[in-house]
C-alpha atoms as a PDB file:
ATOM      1  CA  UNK A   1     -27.508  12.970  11.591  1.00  0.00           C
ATOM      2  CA  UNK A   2     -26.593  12.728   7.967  1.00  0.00           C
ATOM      3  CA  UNK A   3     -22.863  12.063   6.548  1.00  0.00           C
ATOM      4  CA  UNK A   4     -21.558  15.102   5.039  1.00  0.00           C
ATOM      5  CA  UNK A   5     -21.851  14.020   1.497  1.00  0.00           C
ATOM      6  CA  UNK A   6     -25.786  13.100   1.555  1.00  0.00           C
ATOM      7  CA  UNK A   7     -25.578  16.850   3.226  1.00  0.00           C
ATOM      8  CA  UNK A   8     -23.254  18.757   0.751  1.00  0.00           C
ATOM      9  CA  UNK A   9     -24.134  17.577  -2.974  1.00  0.00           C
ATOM     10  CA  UNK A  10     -21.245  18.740  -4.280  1.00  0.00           C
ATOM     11  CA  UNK A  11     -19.086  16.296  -1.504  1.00  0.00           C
ATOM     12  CA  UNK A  12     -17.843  13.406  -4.016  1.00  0.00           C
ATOM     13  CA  UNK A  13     -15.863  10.335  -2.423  1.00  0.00           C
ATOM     14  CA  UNK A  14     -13.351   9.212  -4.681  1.00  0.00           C
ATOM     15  CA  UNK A  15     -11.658   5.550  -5.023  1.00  0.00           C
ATOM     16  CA  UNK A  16      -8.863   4.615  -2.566  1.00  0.00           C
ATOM     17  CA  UNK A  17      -6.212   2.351  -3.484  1.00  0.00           C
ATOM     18  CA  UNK A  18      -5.086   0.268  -0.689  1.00  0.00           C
ATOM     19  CA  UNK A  19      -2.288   0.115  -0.711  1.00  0.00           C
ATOM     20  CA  UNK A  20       0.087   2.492  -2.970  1.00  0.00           C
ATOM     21  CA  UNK A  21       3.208   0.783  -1.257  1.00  0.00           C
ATOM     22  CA  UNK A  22       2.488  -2.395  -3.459  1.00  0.00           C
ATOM     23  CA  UNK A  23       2.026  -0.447  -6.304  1.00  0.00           C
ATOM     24  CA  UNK A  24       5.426   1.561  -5.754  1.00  0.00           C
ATOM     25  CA  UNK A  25       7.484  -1.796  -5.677  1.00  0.00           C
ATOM     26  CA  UNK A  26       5.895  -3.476  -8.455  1.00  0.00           C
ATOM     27  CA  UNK A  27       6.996  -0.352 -10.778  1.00  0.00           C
ATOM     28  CA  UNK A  28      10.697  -0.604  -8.896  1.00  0.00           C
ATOM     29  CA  UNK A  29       9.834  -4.565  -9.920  1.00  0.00           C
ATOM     30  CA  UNK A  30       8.847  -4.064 -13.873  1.00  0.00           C
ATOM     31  CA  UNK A  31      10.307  -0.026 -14.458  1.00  0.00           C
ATOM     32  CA  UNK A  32       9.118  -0.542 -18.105  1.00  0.00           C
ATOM     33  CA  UNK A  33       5.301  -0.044 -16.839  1.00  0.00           C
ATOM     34  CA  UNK A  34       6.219   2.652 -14.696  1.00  0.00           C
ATOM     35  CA  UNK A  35       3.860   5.270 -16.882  1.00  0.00           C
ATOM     36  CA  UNK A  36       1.348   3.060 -17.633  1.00  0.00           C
ATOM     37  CA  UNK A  37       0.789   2.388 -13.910  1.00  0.00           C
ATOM     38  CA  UNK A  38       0.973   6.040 -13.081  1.00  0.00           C
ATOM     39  CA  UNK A  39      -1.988   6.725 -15.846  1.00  0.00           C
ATOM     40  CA  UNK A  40      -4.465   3.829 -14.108  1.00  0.00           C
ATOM     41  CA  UNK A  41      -3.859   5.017 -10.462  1.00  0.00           C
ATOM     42  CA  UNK A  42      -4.393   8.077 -11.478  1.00  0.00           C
ATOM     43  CA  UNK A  43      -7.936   7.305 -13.649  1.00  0.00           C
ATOM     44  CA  UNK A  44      -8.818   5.086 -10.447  1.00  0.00           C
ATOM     45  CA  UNK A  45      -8.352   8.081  -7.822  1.00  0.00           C
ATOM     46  CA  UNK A  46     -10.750  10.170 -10.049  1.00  0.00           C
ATOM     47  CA  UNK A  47     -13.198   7.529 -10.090  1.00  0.00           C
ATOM     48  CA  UNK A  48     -16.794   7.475  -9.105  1.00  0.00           C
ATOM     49  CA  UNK A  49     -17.755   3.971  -9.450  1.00  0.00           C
ATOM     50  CA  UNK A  50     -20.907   2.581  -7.830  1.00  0.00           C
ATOM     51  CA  UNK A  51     -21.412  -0.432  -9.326  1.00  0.00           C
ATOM     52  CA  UNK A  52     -19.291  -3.390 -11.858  1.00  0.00           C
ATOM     53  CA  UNK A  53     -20.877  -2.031 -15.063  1.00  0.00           C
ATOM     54  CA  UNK A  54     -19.958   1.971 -14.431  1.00  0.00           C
ATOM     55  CA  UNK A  55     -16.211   0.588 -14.289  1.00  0.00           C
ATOM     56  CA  UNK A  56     -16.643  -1.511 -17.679  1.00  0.00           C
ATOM     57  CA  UNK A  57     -17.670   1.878 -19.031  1.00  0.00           C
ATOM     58  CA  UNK A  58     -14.697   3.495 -18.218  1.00  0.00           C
ATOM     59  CA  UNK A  59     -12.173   0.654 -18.676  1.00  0.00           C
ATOM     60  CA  UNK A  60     -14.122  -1.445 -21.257  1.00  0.00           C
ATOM     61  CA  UNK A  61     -11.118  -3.885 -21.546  1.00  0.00           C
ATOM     62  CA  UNK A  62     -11.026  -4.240 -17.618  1.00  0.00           C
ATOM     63  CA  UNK A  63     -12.590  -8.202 -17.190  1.00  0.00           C
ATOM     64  CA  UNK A  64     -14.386  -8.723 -14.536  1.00  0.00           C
ATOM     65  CA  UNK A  65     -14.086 -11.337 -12.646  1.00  0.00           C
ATOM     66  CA  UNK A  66     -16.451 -11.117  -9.645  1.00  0.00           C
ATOM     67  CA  UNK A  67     -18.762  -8.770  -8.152  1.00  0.00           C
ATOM     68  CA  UNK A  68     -15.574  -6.879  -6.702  1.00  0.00           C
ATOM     69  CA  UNK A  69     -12.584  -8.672  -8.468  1.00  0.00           C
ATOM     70  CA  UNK A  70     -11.313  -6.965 -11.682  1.00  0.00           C
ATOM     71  CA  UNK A  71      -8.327  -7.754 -13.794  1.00  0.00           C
ATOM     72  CA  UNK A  72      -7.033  -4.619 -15.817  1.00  0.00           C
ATOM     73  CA  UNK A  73      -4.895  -5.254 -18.798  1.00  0.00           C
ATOM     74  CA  UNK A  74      -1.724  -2.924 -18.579  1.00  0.00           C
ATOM     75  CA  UNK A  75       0.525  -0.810 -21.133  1.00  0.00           C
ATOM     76  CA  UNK A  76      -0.734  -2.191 -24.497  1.00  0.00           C
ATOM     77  CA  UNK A  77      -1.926  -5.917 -22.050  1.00  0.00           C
ATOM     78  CA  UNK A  78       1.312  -6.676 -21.630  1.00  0.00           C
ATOM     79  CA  UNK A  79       1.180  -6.495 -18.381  1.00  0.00           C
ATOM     80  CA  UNK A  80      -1.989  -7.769 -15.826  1.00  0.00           C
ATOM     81  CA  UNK A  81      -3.209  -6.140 -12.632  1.00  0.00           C
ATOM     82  CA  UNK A  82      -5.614  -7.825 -10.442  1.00  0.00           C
ATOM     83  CA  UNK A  83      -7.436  -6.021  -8.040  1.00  0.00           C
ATOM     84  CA  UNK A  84     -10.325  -6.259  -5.822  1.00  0.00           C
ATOM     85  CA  UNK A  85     -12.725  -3.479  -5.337  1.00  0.00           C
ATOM     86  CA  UNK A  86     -15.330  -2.137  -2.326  1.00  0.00           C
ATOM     87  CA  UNK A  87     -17.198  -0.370  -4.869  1.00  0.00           C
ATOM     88  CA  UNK A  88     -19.502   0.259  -1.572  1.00  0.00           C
ATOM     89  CA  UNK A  89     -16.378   1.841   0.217  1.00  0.00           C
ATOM     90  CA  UNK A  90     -14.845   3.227  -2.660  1.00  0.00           C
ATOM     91  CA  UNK A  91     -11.529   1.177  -2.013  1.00  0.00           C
ATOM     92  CA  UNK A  92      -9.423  -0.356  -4.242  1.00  0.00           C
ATOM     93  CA  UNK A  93      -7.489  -3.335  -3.249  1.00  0.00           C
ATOM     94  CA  UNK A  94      -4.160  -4.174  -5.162  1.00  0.00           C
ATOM     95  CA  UNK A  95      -3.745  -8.118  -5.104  1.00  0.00           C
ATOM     96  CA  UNK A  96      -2.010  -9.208  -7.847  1.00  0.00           C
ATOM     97  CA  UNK A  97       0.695  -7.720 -10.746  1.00  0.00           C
ATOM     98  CA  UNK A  98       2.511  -9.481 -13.844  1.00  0.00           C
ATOM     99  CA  UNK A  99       3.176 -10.127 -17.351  1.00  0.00           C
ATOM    100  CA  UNK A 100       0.734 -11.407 -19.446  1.00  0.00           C
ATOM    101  CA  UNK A 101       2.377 -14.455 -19.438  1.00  0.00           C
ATOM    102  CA  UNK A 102       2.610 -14.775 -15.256  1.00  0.00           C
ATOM    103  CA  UNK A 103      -0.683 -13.973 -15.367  1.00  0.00           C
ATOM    104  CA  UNK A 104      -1.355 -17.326 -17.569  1.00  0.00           C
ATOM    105  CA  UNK A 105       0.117 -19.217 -15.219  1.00  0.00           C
ATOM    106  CA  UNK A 106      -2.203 -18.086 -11.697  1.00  0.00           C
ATOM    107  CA  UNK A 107      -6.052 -18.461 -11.439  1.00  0.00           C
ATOM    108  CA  UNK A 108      -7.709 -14.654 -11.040  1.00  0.00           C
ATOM    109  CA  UNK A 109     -10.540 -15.754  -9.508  1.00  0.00           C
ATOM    110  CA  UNK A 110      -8.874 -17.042  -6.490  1.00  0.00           C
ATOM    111  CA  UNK A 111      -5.136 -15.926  -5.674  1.00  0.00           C
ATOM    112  CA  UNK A 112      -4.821 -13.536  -2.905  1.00  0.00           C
ATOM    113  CA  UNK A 113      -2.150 -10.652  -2.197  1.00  0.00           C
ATOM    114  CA  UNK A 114       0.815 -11.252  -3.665  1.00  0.00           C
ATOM    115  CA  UNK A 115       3.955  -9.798  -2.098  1.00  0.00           C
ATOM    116  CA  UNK A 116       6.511  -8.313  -4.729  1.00  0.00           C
ATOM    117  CA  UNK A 117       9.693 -10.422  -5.043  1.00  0.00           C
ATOM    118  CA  UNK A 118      11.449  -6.676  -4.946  1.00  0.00           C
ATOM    119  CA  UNK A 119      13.527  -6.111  -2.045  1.00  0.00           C
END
């Protein structure tokens, strides 16, 4: 039997972000991005990336870093957001979120989940 979407054209899977918690405490972390983080999750959820290059055309400042690791610059770059992405799954993982100048301090390509410091 076929999923539902290769059955129903119209049946689109959008991104997940995994998981919105982290997000939520890294805007109670750095209020000052609070919009700018609101505009990107909500550009991500509407998202119907397949591949590393349709993302680039959406977010052509987005680096990518990997196959499925992406670093997004945030309000005007002064902020960094490090993800990793299923494109496959259509998940979104949130690993990492700073300043721009935290984020010169950490290697992109390799640091995993980050807990905020926010209580």
């Amino acid at each position: 039997m076929l999923p539902i979407w290769e059955l129903n054209p119209i049946f689109v899977l959008f991104m997940r972000v995994i998981t919105l918690n982290t997000l939520v405490s890294y805007i109670e972390q750095y209020p000052r991005c609070e919009q700018a983080l609101k505009s990107w999750l909500y550009e991500i959820k509407i998202a119907e990336w397949s591949t590393p290059q349709e993302l680039k055309q959406m977010f052509n400042s987005a680096s990518i870093i990997s196959n499925k690791r992406v670093v997004f610059n945030i309000n005007g770059n002064n902020y960094r957001l490090i993800v990793d992405i299923e494109f496959r799954l259509k998940i979104v993982f949130i690993v990492w979120f700073g300043t721009h100048n935290e984020y010169d301090l950490i290697d992109a390509k390799t640091i995993e989940y980050v807990k905020s410091n926010k209580k």
